[in-house]
C-alpha atoms as a PDB file:
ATOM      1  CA  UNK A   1      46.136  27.560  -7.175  1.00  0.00           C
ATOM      2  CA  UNK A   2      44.492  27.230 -10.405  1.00  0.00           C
ATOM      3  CA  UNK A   3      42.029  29.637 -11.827  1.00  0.00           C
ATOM      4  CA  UNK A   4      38.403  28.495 -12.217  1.00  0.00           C
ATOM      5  CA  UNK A   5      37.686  27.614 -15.609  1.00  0.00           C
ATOM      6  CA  UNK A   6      36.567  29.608 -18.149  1.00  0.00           C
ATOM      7  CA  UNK A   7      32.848  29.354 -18.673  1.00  0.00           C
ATOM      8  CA  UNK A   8      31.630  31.561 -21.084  1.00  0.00           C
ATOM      9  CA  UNK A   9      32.073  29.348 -24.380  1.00  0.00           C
ATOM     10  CA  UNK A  10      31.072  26.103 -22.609  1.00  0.00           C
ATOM     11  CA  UNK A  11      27.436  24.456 -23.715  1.00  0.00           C
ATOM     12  CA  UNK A  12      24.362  24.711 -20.837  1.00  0.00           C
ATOM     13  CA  UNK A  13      22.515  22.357 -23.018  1.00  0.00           C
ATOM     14  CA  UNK A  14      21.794  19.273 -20.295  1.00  0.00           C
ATOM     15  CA  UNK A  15      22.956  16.313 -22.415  1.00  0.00           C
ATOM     16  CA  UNK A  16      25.040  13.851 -19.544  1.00  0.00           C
ATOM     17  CA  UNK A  17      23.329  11.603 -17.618  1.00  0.00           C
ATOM     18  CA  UNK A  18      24.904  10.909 -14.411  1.00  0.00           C
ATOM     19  CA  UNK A  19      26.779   8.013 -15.575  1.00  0.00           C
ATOM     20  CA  UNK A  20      28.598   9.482 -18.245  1.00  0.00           C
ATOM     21  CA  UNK A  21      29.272  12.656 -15.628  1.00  0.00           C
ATOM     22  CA  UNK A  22      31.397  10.277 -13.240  1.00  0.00           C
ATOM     23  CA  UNK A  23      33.391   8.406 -16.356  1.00  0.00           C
ATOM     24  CA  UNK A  24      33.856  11.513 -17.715  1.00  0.00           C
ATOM     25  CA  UNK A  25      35.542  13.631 -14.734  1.00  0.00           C
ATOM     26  CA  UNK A  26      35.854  10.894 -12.185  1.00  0.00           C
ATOM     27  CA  UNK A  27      34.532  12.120  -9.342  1.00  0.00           C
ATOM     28  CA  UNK A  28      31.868   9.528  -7.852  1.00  0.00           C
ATOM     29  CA  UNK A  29      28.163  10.468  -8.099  1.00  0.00           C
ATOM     30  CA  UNK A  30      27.379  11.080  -4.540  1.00  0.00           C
ATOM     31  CA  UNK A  31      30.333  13.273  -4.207  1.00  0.00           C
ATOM     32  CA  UNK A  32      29.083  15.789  -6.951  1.00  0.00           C
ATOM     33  CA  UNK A  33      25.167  15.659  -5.370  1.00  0.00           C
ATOM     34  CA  UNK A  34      26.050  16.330  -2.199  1.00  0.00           C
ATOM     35  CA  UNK A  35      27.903  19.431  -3.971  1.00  0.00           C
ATOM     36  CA  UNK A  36      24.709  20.260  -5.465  1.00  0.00           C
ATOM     37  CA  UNK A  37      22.711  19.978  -2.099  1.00  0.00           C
ATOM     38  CA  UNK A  38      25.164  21.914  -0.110  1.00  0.00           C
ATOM     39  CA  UNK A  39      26.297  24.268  -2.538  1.00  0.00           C
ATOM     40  CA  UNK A  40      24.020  24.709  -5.553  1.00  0.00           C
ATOM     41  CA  UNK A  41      26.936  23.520  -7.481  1.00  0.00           C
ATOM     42  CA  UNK A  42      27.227  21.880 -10.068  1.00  0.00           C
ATOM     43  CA  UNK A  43      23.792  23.210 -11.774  1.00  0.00           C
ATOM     44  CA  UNK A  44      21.863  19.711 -13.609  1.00  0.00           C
ATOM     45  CA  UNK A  45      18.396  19.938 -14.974  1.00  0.00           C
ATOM     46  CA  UNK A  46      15.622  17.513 -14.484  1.00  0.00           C
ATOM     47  CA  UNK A  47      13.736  15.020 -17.347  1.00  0.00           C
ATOM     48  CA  UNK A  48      10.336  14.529 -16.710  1.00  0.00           C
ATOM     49  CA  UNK A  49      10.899  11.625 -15.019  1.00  0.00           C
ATOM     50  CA  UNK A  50      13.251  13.560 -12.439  1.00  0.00           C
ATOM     51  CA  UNK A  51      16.600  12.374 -13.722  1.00  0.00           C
ATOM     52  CA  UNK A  52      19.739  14.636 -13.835  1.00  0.00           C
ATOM     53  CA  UNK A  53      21.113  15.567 -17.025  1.00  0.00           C
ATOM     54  CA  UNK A  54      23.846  17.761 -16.802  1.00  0.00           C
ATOM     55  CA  UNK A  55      25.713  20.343 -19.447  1.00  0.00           C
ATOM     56  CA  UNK A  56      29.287  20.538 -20.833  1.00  0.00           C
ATOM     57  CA  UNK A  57      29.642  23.374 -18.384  1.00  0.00           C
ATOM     58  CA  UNK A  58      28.834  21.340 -15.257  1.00  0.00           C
ATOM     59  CA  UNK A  59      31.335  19.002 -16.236  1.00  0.00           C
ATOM     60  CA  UNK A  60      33.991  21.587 -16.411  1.00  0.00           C
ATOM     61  CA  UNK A  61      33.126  22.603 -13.094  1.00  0.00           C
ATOM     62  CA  UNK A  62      32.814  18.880 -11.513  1.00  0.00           C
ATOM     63  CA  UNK A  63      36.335  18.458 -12.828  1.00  0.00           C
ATOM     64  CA  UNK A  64      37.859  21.807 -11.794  1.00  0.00           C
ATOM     65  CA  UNK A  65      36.426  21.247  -8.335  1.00  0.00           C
ATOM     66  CA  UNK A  66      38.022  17.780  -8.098  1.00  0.00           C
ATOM     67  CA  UNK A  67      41.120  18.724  -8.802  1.00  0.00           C
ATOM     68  CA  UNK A  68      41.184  21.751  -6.101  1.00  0.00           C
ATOM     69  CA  UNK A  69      40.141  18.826  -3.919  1.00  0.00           C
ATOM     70  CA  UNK A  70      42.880  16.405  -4.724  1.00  0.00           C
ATOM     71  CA  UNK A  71      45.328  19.436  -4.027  1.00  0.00           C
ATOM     72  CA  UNK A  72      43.790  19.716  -0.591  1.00  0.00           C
ATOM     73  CA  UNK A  73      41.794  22.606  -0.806  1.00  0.00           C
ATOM     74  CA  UNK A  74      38.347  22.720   1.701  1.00  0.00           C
ATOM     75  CA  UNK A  75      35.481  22.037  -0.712  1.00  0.00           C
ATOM     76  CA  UNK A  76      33.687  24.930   0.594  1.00  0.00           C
ATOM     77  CA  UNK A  77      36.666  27.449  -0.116  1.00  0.00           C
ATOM     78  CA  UNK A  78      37.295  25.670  -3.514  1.00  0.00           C
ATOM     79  CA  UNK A  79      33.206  26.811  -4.143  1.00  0.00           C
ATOM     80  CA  UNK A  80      34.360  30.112  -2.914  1.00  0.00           C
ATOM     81  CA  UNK A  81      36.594  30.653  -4.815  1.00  0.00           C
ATOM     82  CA  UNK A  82      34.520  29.875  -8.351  1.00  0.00           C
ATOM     83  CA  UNK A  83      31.343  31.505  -7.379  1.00  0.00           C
ATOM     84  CA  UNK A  84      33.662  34.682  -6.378  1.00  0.00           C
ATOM     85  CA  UNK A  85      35.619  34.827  -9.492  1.00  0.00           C
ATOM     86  CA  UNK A  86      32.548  34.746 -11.572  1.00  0.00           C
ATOM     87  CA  UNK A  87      30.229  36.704  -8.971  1.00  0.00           C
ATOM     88  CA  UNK A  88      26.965  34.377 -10.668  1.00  0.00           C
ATOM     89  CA  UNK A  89      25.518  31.921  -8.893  1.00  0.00           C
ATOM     90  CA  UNK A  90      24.163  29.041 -11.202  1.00  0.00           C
ATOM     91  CA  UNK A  91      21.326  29.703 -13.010  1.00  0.00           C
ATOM     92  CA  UNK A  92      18.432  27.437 -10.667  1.00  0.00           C
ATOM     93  CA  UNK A  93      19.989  28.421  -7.284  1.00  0.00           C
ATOM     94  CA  UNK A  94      19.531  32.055  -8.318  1.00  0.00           C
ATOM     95  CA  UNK A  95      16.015  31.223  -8.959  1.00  0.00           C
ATOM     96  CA  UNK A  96      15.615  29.644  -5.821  1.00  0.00           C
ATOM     97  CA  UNK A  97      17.402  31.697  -3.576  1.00  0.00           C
ATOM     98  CA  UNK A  98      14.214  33.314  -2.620  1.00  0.00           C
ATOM     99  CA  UNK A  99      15.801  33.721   1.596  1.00  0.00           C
ATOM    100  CA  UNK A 100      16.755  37.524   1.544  1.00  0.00           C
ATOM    101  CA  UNK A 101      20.028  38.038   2.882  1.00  0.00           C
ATOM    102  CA  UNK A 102      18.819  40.034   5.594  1.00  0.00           C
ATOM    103  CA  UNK A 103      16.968  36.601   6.791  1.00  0.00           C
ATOM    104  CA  UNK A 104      20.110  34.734   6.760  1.00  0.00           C
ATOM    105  CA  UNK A 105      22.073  37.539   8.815  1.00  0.00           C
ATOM    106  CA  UNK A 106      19.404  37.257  11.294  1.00  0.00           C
ATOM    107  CA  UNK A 107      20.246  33.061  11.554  1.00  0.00           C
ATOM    108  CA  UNK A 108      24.107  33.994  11.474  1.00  0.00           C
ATOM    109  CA  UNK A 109      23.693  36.119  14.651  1.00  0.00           C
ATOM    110  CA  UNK A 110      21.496  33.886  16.397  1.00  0.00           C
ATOM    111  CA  UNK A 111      23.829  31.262  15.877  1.00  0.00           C
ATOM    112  CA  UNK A 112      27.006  32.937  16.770  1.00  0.00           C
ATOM    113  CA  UNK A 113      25.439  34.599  19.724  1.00  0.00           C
ATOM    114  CA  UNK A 114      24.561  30.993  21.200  1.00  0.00           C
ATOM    115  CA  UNK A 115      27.688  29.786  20.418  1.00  0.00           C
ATOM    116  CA  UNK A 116      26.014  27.596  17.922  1.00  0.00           C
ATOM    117  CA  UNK A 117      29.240  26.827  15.718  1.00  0.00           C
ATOM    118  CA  UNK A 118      27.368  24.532  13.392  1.00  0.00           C
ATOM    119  CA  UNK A 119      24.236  26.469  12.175  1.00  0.00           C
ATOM    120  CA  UNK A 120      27.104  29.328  12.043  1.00  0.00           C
ATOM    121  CA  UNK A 121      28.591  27.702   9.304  1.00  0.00           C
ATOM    122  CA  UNK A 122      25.553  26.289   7.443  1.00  0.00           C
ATOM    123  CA  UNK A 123      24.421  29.831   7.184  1.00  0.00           C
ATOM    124  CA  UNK A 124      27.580  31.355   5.356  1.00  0.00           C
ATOM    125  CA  UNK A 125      27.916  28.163   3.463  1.00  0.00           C
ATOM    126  CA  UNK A 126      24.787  28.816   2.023  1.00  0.00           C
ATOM    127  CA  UNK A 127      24.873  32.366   1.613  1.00  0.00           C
ATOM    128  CA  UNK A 128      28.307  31.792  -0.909  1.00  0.00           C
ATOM    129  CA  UNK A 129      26.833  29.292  -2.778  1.00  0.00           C
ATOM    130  CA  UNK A 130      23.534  31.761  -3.159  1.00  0.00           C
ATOM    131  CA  UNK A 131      24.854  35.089  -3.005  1.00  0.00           C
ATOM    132  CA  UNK A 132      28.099  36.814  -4.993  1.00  0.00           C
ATOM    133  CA  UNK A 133      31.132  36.892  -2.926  1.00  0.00           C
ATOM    134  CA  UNK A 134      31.647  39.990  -1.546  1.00  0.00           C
ATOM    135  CA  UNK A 135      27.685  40.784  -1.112  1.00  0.00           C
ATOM    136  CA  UNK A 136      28.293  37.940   1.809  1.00  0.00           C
ATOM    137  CA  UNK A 137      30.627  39.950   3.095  1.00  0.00           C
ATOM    138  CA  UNK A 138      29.224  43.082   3.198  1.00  0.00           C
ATOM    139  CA  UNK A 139      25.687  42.163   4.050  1.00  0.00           C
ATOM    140  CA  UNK A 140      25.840  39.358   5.720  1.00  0.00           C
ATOM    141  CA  UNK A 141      29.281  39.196   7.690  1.00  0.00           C
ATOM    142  CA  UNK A 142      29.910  42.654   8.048  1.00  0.00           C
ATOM    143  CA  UNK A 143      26.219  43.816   9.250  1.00  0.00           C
ATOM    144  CA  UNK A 144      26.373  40.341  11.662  1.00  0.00           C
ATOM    145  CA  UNK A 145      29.179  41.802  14.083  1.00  0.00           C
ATOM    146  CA  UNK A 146      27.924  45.412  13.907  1.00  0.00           C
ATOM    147  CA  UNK A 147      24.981  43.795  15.618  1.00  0.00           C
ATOM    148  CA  UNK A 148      26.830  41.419  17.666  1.00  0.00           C
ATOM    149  CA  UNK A 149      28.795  44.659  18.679  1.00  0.00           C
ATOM    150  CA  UNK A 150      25.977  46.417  19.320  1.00  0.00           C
ATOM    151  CA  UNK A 151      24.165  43.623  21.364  1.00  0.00           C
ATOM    152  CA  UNK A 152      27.283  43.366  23.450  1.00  0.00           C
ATOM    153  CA  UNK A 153      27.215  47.170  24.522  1.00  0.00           C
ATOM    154  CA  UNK A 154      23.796  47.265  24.724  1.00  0.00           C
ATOM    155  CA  UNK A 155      24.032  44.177  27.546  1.00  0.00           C
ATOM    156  CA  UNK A 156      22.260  41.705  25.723  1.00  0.00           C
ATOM    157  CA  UNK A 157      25.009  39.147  25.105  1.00  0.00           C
ATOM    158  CA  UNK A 158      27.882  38.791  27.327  1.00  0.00           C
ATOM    159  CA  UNK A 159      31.479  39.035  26.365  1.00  0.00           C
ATOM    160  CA  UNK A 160      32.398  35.321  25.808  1.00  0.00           C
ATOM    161  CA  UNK A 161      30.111  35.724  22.581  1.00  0.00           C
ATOM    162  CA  UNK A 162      31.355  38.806  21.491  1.00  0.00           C
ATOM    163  CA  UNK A 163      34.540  37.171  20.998  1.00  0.00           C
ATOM    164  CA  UNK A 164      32.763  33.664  19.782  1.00  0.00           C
ATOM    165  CA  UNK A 165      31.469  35.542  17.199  1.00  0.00           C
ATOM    166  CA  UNK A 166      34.714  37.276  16.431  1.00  0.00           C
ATOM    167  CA  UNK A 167      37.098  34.386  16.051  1.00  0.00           C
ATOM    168  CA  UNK A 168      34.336  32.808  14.495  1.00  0.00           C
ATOM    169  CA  UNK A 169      34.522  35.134  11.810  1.00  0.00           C
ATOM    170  CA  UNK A 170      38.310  35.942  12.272  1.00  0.00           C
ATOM    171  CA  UNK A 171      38.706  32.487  11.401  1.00  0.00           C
ATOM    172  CA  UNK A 172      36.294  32.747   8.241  1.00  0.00           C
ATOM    173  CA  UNK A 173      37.969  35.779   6.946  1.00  0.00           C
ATOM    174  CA  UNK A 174      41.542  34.293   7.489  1.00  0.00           C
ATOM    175  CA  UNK A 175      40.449  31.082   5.710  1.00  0.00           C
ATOM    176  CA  UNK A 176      39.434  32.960   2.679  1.00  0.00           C
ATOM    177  CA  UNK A 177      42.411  34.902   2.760  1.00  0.00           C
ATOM    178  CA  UNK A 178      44.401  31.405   2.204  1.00  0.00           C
ATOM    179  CA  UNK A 179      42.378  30.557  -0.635  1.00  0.00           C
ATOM    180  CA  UNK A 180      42.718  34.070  -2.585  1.00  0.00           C
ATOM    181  CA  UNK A 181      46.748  34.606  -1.591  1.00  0.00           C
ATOM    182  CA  UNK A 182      48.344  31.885  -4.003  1.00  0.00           C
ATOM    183  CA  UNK A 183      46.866  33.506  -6.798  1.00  0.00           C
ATOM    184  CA  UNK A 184      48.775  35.898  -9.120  1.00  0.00           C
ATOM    185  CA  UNK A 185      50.033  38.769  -7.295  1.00  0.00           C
ATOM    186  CA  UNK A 186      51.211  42.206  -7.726  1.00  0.00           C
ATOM    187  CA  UNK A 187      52.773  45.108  -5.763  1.00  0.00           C
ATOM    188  CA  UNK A 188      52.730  44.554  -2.038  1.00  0.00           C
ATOM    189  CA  UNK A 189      50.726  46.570   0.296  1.00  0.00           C
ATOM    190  CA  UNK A 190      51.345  46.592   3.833  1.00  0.00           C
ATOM    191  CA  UNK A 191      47.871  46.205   5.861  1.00  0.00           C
ATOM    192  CA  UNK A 192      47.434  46.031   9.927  1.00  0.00           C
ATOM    193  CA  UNK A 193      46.502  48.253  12.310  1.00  0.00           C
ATOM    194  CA  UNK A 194      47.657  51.417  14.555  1.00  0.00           C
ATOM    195  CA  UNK A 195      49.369  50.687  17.561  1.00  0.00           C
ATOM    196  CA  UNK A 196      47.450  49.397  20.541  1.00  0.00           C
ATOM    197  CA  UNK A 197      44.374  48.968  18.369  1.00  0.00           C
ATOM    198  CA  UNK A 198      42.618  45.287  18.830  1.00  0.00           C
ATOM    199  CA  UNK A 199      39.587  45.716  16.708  1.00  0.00           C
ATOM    200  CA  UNK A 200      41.531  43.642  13.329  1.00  0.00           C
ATOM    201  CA  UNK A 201      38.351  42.150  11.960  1.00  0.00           C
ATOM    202  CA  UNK A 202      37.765  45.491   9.514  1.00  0.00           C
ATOM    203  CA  UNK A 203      41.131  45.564   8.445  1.00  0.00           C
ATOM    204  CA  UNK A 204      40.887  41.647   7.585  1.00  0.00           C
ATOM    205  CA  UNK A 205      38.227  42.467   5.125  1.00  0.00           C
ATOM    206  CA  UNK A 206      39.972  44.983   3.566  1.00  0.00           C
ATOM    207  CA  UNK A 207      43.220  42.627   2.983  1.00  0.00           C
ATOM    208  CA  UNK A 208      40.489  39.865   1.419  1.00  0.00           C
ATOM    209  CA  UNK A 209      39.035  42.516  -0.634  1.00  0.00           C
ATOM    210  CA  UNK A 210      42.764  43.704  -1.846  1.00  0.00           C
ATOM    211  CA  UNK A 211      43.927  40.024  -2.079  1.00  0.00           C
ATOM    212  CA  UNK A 212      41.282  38.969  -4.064  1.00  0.00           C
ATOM    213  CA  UNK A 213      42.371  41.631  -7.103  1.00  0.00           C
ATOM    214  CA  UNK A 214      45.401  40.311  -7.205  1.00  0.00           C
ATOM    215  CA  UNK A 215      47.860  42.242  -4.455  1.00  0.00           C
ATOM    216  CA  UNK A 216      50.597  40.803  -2.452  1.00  0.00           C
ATOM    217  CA  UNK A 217      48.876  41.966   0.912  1.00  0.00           C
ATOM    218  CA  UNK A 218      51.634  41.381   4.116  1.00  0.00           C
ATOM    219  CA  UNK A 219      49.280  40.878   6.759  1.00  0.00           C
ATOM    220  CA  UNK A 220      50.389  42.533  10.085  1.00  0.00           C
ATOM    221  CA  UNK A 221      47.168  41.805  12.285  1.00  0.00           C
ATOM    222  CA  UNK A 222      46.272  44.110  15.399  1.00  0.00           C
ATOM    223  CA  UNK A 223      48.142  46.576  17.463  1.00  0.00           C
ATOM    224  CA  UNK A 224      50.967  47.160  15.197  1.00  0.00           C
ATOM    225  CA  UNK A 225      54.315  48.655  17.192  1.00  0.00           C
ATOM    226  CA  UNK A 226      55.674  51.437  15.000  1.00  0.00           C
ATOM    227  CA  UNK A 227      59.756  50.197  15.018  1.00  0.00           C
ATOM    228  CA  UNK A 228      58.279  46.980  13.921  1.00  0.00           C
ATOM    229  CA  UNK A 229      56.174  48.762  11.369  1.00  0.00           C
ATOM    230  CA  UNK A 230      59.092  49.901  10.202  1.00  0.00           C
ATOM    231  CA  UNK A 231      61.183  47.227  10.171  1.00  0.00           C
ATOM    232  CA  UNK A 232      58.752  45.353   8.028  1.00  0.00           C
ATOM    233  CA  UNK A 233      58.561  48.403   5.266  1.00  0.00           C
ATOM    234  CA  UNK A 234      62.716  48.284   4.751  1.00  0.00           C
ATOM    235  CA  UNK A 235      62.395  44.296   4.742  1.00  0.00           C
ATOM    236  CA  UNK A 236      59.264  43.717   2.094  1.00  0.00           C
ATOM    237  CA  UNK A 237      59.453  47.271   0.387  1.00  0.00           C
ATOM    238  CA  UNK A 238      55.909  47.845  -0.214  1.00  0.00           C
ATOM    239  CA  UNK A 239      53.766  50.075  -2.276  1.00  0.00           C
ATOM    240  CA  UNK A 240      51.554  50.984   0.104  1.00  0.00           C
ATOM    241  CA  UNK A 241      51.471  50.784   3.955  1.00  0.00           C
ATOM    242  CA  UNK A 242      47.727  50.766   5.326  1.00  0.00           C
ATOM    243  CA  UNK A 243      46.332  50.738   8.838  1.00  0.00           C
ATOM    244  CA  UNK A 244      43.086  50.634  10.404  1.00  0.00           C
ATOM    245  CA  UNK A 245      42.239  52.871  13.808  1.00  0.00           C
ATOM    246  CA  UNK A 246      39.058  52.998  15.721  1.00  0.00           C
ATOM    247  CA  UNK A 247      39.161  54.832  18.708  1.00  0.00           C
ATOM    248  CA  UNK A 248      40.479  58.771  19.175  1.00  0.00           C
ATOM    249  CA  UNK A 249      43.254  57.119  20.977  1.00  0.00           C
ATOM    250  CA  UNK A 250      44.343  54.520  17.935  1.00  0.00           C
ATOM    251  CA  UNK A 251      43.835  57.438  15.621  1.00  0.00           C
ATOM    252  CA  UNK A 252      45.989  59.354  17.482  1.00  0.00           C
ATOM    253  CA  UNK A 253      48.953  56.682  17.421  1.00  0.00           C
ATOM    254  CA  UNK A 254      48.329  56.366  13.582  1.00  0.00           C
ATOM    255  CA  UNK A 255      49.229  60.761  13.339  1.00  0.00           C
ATOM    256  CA  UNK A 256      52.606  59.476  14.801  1.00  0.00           C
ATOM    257  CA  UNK A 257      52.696  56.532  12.286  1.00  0.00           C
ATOM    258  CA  UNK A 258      51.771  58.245   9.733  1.00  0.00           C
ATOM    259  CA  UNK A 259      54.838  60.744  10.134  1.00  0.00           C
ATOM    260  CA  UNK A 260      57.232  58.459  10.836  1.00  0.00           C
ATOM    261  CA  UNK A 261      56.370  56.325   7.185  1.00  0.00           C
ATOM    262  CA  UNK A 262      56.734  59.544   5.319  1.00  0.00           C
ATOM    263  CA  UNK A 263      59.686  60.444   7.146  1.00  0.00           C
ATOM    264  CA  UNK A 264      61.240  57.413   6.582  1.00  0.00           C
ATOM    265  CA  UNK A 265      60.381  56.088   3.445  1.00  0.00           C
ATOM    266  CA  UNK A 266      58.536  58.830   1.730  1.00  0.00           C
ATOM    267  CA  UNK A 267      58.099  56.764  -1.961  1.00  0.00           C
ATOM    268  CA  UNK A 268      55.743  54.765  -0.351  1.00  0.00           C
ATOM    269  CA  UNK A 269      51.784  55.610   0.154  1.00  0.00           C
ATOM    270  CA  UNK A 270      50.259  55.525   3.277  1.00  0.00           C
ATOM    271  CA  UNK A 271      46.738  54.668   3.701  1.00  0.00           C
ATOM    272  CA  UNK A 272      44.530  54.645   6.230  1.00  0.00           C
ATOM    273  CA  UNK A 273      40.799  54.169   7.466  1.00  0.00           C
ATOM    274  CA  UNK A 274      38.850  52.865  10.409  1.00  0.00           C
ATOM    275  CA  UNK A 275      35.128  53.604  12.206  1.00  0.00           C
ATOM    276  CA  UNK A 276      36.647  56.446  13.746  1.00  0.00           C
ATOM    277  CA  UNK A 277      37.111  58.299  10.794  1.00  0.00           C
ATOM    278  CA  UNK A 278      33.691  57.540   9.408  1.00  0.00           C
ATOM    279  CA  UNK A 279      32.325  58.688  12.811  1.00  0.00           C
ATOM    280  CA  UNK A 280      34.364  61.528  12.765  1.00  0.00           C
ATOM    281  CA  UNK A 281      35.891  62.594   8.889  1.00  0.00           C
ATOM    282  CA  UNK A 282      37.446  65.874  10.430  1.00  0.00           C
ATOM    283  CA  UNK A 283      39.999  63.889  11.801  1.00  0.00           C
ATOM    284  CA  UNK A 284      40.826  62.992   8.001  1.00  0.00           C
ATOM    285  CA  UNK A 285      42.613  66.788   7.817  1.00  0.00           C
ATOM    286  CA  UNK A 286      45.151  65.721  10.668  1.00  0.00           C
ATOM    287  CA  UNK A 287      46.374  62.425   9.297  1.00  0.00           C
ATOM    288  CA  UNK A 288      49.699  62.998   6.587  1.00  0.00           C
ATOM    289  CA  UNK A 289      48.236  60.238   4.220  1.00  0.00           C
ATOM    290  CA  UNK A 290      44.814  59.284   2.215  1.00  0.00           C
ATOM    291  CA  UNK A 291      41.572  58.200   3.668  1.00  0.00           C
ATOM    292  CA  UNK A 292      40.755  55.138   2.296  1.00  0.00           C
ATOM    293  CA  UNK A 293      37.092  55.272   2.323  1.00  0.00           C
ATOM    294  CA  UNK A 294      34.303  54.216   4.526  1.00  0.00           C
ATOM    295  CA  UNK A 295      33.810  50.703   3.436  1.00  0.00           C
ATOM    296  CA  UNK A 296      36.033  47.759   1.530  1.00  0.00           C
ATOM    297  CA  UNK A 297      34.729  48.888  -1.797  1.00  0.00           C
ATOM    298  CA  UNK A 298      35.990  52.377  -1.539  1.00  0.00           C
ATOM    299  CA  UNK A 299      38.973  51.389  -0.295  1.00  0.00           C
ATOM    300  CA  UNK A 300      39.780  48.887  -3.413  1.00  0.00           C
ATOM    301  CA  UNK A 301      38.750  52.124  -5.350  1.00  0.00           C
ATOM    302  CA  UNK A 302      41.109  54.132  -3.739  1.00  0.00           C
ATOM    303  CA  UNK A 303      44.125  51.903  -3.599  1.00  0.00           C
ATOM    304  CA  UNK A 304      43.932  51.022  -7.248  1.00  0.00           C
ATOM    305  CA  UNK A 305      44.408  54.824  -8.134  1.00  0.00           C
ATOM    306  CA  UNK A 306      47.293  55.157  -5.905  1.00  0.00           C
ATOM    307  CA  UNK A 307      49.119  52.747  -7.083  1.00  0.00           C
ATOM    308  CA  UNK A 308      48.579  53.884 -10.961  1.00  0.00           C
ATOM    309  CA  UNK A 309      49.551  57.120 -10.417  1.00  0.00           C
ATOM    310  CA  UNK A 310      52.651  56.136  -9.373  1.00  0.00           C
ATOM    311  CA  UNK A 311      53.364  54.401 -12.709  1.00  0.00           C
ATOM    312  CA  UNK A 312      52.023  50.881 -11.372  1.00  0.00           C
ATOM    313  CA  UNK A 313      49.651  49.066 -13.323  1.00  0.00           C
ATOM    314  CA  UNK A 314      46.054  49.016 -11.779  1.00  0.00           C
ATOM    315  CA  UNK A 315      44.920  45.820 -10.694  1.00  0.00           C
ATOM    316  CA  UNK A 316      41.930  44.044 -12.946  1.00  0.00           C
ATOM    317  CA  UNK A 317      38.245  44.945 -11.226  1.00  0.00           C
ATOM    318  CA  UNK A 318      36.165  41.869 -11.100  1.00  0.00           C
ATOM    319  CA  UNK A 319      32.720  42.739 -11.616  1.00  0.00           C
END
């Protein structure tokens, strides 16, 4: 996929009526509104008279959005995509984006905990078109299924939407992970998680997180068998290998993983991170490997030294 377009040296001066917006990029005027309604994107100003005029640097976006579109990308992961790359939402939906985030995460959990697909979506729609990229994820999708989580134990919700709201967000994570994975890559890294562990949406985020700076991340899912493990290292050759556990029981199985990758292919990093360690770090002491950190952020931290001091080059941090 291409790369958004570059921004910086383009004009903001409104000058383009509507008209000469649609002959200039093509795209038909209700199609670019509606992006503006939806998404805050593309960013015109107002005359007195409450006419759009819009800037060279709308029209760079209008085009670079059409052709994502002709190339069969989603709309919404095309807007993604731009709004995450440059982590700035226009100028006017900044201003106006006066809904904390905390407000939306309270719609995104009643939606997803009345199975309310719809309004689900509407929510994180809006929250990428207000918010930068990865503050959705970390304060509005990842505090959503702590709750959901915590409802669920709690007795408050039933099972059927704990996982709703799971593949719900599954799906959502794995979407993004489409969008971000044909860009440039580098070394591979291994990610998945510890034998008989289910809980995959943590690790999920941590594959977008890596994806999105520019690593080839071989995605192994949930309740990875160690030969298999394995298997997959001597096929793909990776890096890094880095699972997720969060029970005692998971971390357990990782201690065996753990010695088996070092055993086996000891040029390669292991990794490794999960709620149980959080909950309980001295279990860090037991593990032959490096704790990733507590959250996605660390862990894109942490990676990107590993794989520079083993004479990689470290990955470019978007800010």
């Amino acid at each position: 996929m291409a790369q958004p377009p570059s921004l910086g040296q383009l004009s903001t001066a409104p000058v383009f009526n509507t008209k000469a917006v649609a002959r200039e990029t093509g795209v038909p005027p209700d199609t670019f509104r509606a992006w503006e309604r939806r998404y805050g994107i593309p960013c015109p100003q107002r005359t007195p008279g409450g006419h759009r005029l819009y800037s060279e640097r709308d029209i760079a976006i209008i085009r670079w959005l059409r052709d994502r579109t002709a190339e069969g990308v989603n709309i919404s992961h095309a807007i993604m995509l731009l709004t995450s790359v440059t982590d700035q939402p226009p100028s006017h939906v900044e201003m106006e984006a006066t809904r904390a985030i905390e407000q939306m995460a309270e719609e995104l959990i009643t939606a997803l905990t009345t199975f309310d697909a719809q309004n689900a979506e509407r929510v994180v729609s809006e929250a990428f078109a207000l918010y930068p990229f990865e503050k959705v994820l970390l304060e509005l999708i990842q505090p959503t299924m702590v709750e959901v989580g915590e409802r669920w134990h709690r007795g408050e919700i039933n099972v059927a939407a704990e996982h709703f709201a799971t593949e719900f967000v599954r799906r959502k994570l794995a979407s993004l992970l489409n969008v971000f994975e044909n860009q440039v890559q580098r070394d591979t890294i291994v990610v998945g998680c510890a034998p008989q562990e289910l809980h995959d949406v943590g690790v999920m985020f941590a594959s977008l997180f890596l994806v999105r700076r520019g690593w080839h991340v071989v995605y192994l899912g949930a309740q990875v068998p160690l030969a298999d493990l394995l298997e997959t290292i001597r096929k793909v050759k990776p890096k890094l290998v880095c699972l997720s556990a969060s029970t005692l029981e998971t971390a357990m199985n990782l201690l065996e993983v753990a010695r088996a990758v070092r055993r086996e292919f000891p040029d390669v990093h292991f990794g490794y991170g999960g709620r149980i360690f959080n909950v309980n770090p001295e279990l860090c002491a037991a593990i032959p490997g490096v704790f990733l950190g507590q959250d996605a952020r660390e862990l894109v931290q942490t990676v990107s030294a590993l794989m520079s001091s083993n004479g990689t080059s470290t990955p470019p941090q978007r800010s």
